[in-house]
Protein backbone atom coordinates (compact mmCIF):
# COMPACT_ATOMS: atom_id res chain seq x y z
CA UNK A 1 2.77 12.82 2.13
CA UNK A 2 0.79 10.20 0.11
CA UNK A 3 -2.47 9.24 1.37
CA UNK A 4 -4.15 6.10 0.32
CA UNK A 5 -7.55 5.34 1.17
CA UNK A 6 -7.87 1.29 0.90
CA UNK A 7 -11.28 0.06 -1.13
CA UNK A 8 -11.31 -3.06 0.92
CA UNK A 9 -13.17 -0.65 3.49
CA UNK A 10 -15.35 0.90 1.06
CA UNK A 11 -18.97 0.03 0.07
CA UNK A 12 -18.64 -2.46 -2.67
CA UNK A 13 -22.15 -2.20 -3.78
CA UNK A 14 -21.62 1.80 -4.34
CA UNK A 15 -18.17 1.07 -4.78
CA UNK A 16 -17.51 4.31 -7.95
CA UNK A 17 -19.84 6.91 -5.91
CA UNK A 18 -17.67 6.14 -2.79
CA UNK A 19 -14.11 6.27 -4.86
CA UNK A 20 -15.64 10.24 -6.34
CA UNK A 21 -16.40 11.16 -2.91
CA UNK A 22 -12.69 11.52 -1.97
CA UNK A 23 -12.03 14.30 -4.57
CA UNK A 24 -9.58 15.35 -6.58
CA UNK A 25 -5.98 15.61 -4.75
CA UNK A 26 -2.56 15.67 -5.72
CA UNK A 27 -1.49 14.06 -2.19
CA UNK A 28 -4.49 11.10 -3.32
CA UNK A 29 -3.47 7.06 -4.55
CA UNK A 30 -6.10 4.62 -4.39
CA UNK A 31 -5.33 1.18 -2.70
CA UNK A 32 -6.02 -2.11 -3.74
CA UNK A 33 -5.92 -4.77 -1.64
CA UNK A 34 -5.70 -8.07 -3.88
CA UNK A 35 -5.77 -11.42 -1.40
CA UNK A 36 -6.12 -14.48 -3.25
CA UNK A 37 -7.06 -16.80 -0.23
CA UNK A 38 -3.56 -18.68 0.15
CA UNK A 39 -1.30 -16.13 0.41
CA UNK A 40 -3.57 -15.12 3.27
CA UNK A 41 -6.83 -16.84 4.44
CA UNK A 42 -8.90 -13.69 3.06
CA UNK A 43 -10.02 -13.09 -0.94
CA UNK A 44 -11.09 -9.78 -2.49
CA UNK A 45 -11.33 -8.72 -5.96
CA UNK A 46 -9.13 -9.88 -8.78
CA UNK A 47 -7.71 -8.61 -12.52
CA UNK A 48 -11.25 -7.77 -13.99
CA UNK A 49 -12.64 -5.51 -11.05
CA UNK A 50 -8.86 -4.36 -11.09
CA UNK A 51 -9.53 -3.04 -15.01
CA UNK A 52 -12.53 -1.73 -14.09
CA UNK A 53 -11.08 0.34 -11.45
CA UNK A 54 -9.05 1.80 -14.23
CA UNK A 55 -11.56 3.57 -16.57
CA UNK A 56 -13.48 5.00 -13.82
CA UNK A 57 -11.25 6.85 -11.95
CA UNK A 58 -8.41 8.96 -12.52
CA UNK A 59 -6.81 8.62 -8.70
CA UNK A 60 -3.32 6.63 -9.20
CA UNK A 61 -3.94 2.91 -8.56
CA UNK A 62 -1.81 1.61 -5.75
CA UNK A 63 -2.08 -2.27 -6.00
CA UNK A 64 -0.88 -4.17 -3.07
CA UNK A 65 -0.48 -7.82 -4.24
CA UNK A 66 -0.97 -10.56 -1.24
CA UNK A 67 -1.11 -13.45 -3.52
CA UNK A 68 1.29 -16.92 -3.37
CA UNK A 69 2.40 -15.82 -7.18
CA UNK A 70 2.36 -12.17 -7.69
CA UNK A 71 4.28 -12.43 -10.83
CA UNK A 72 1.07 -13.86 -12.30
CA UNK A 73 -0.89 -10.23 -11.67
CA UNK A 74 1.99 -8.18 -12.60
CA UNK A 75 2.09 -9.81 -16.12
CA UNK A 76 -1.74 -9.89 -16.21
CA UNK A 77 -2.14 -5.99 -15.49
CA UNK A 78 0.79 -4.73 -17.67
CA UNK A 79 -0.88 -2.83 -19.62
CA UNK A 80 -3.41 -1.19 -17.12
CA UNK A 81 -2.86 2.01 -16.02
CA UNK A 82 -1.35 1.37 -12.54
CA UNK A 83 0.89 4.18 -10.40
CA UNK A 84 2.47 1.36 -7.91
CA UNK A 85 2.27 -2.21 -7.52
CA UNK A 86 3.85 -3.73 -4.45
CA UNK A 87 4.28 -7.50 -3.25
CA UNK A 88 5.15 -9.50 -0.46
CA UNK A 89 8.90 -10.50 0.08
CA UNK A 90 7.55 -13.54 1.77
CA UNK A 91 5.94 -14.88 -1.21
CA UNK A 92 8.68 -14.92 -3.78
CA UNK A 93 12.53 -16.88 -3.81
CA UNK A 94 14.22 -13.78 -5.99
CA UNK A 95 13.00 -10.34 -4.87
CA UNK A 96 15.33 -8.20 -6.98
CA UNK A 97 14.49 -10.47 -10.67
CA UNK A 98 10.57 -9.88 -9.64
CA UNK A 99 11.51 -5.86 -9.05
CA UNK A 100 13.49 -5.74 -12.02
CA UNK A 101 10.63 -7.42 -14.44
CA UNK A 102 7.76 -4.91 -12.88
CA UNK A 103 9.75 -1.80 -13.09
CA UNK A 104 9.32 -2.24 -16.86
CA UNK A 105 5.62 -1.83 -16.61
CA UNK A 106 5.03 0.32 -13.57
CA UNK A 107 6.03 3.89 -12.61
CA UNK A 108 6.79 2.78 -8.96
CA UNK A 109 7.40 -0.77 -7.66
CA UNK A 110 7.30 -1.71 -3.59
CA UNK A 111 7.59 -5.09 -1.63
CA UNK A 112 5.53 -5.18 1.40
CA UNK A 113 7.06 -7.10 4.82
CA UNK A 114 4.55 -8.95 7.19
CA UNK A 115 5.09 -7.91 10.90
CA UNK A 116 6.87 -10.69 11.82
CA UNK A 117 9.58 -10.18 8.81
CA UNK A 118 12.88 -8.11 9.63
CA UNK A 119 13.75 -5.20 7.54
CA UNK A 120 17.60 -7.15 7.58
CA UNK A 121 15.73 -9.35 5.46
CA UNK A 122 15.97 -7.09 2.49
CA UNK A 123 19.07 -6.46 1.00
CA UNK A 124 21.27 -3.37 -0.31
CA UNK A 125 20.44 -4.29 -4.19
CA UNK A 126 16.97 -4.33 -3.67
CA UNK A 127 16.90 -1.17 -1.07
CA UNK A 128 18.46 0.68 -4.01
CA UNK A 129 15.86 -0.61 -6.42
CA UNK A 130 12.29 -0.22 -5.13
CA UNK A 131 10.45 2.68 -5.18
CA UNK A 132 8.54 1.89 -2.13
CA UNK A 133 8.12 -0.13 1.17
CA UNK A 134 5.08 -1.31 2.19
CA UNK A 135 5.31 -1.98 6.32
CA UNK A 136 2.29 -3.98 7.10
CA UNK A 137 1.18 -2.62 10.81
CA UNK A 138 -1.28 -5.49 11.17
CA UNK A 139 -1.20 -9.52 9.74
CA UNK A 140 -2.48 -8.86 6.32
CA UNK A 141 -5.60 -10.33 5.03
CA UNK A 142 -8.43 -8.50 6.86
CA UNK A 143 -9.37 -4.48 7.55
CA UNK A 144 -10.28 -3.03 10.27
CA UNK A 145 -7.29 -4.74 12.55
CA UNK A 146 -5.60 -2.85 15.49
CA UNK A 147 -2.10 -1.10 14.89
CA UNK A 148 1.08 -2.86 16.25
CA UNK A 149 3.36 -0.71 17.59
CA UNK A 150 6.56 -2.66 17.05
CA UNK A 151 5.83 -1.43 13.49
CA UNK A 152 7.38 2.15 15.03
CA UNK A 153 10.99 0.68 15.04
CA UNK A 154 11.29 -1.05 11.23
CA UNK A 155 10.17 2.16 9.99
CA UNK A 156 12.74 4.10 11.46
CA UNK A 157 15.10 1.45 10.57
CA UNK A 158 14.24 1.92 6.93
CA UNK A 159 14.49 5.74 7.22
CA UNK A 160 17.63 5.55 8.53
CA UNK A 161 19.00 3.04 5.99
CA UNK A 162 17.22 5.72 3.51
CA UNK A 163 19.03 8.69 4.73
CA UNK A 164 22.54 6.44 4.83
CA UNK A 165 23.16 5.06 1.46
CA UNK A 166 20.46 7.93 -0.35
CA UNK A 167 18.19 5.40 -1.52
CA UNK A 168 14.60 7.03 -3.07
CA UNK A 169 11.76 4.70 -1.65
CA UNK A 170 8.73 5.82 0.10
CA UNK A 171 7.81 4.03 3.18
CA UNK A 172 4.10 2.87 2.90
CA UNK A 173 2.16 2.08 6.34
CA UNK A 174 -0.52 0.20 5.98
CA UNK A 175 -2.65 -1.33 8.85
CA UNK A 176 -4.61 0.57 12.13
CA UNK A 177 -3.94 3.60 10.39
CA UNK A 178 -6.11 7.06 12.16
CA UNK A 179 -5.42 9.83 13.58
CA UNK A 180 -4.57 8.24 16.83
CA UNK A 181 -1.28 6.43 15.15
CA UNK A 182 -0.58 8.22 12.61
CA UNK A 183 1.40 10.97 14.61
CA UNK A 184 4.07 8.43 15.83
CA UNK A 185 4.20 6.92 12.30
CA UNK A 186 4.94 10.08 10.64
CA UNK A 187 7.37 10.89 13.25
CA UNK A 188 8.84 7.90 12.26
CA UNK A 189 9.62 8.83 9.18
CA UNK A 190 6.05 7.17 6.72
CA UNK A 191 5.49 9.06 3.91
CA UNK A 192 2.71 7.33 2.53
CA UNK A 193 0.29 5.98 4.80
CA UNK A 194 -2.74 3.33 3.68
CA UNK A 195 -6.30 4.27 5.64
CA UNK A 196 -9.41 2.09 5.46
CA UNK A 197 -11.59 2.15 7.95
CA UNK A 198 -10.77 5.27 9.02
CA UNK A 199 -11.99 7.00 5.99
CA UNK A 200 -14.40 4.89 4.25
CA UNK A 201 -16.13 4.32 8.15
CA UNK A 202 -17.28 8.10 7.92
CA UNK A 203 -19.54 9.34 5.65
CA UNK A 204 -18.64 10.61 2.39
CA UNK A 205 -19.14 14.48 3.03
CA UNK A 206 -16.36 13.76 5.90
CA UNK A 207 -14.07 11.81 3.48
CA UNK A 208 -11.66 14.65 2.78
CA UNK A 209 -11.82 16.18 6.23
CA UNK A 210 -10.17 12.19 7.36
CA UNK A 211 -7.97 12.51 4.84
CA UNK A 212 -6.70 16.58 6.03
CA UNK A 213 -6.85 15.23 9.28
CA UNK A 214 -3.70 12.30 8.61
CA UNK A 215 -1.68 15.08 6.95
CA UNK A 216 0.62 15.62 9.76
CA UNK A 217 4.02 17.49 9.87
């Protein structure tokens, strides 16, 4: 089980004291949640902070790209030390060529689906490709948001199709994520679930004890 505490919750203006306070783990990614304002009606940070992010910490990066041309950032940030970099099915025409290209740069590549996308949507060739799936439990583009249940039955979809044709992804939840939802999720079959407000809403002594307590069996 991957946990991966989102930044877009953290304090920005003690943004590398907050990002220290979650430790050293080897269960640990940090996620960044890149909106460029079209893809969804929220903006964050972009490439430089991004870079930045690099040299300060040694947590994998886990970039989640909600942007209209993700292809853009994946070229950009080639040669930044990144562990994952997912994007939206919803925002390119061919998912497997935009897979294909980033796999030459990252060590893991996911595509993310909105709530309102089907998991039918993505097909065999790409299944067998990615190294992750991203299922967004809330609309992307702001924290904080409630979890959707319906997100319960693509996820055991997708761990079924997983345990069918032995495809390798992880299945990333991200959205409403505490320890309220996360038993069901698990359950489900997530193996690597996104937290924001959850963990960077405590304070930073009680940081690892959110993070212990989402580490369900």
């Amino acid at each position: 089980m991957i946990i991966s505490p989102s930044i877009l919750s953290a304090d920005f203006m003690n943004l590398e004291t907050d990002i220290n306070s979650l430790g050293k783990r080897d269960d640990l990614w940090l996620h960044l949640d890149v909106m460029d304002g079209h893809f969804v009606p929220n903006m964050t940070f972009g490439i430089p902070i991004i870079k930045q992010l690099a040299k300060i910490t040694e947590i994998p990066l886990d970039m989640h790209l909600m942007v209209t041309n993700p292809d853009f950032h994946i070229e950009e940030l080639k040669d930044t030390k990144l562990q994952n970099v997912t994007f939206h099915v919803e925002a390119v025409s061919d998912i497997l060529a935009l897979v294909t290209k980033a796999k030459k740069y990252y060590p893991s590549v996911g595509i993310s689906i909105k709530p309102g996308t089907s998991v039918s949507s993505l097909t065999p060739d790409v299944l067998d490709l990615v190294d992750l799936i991203l299922v967004m439990s809330v609309e992307p583009g702001f924290g904080g948001q409630k979890f959707m249940p319906d997100s319960i039955q693509k996820i055991k979809d997708l761990t079924t199709l997983k345990k069918l044709n032995n495809y390798h992804y992880q299945i990333q939840v991200d959205g409403g994520i505490d320890n309220n939802t996360v038993k069901d999720v698990v359950h489900a079959g997530a193996d690597n679930l996104v937290a924001g407000s959850y963990i960077f809403g405590a304070s930073p002594d009680e940081y690892s004890n959110r993070i212990e307590s989402l580490k369900i069996k």
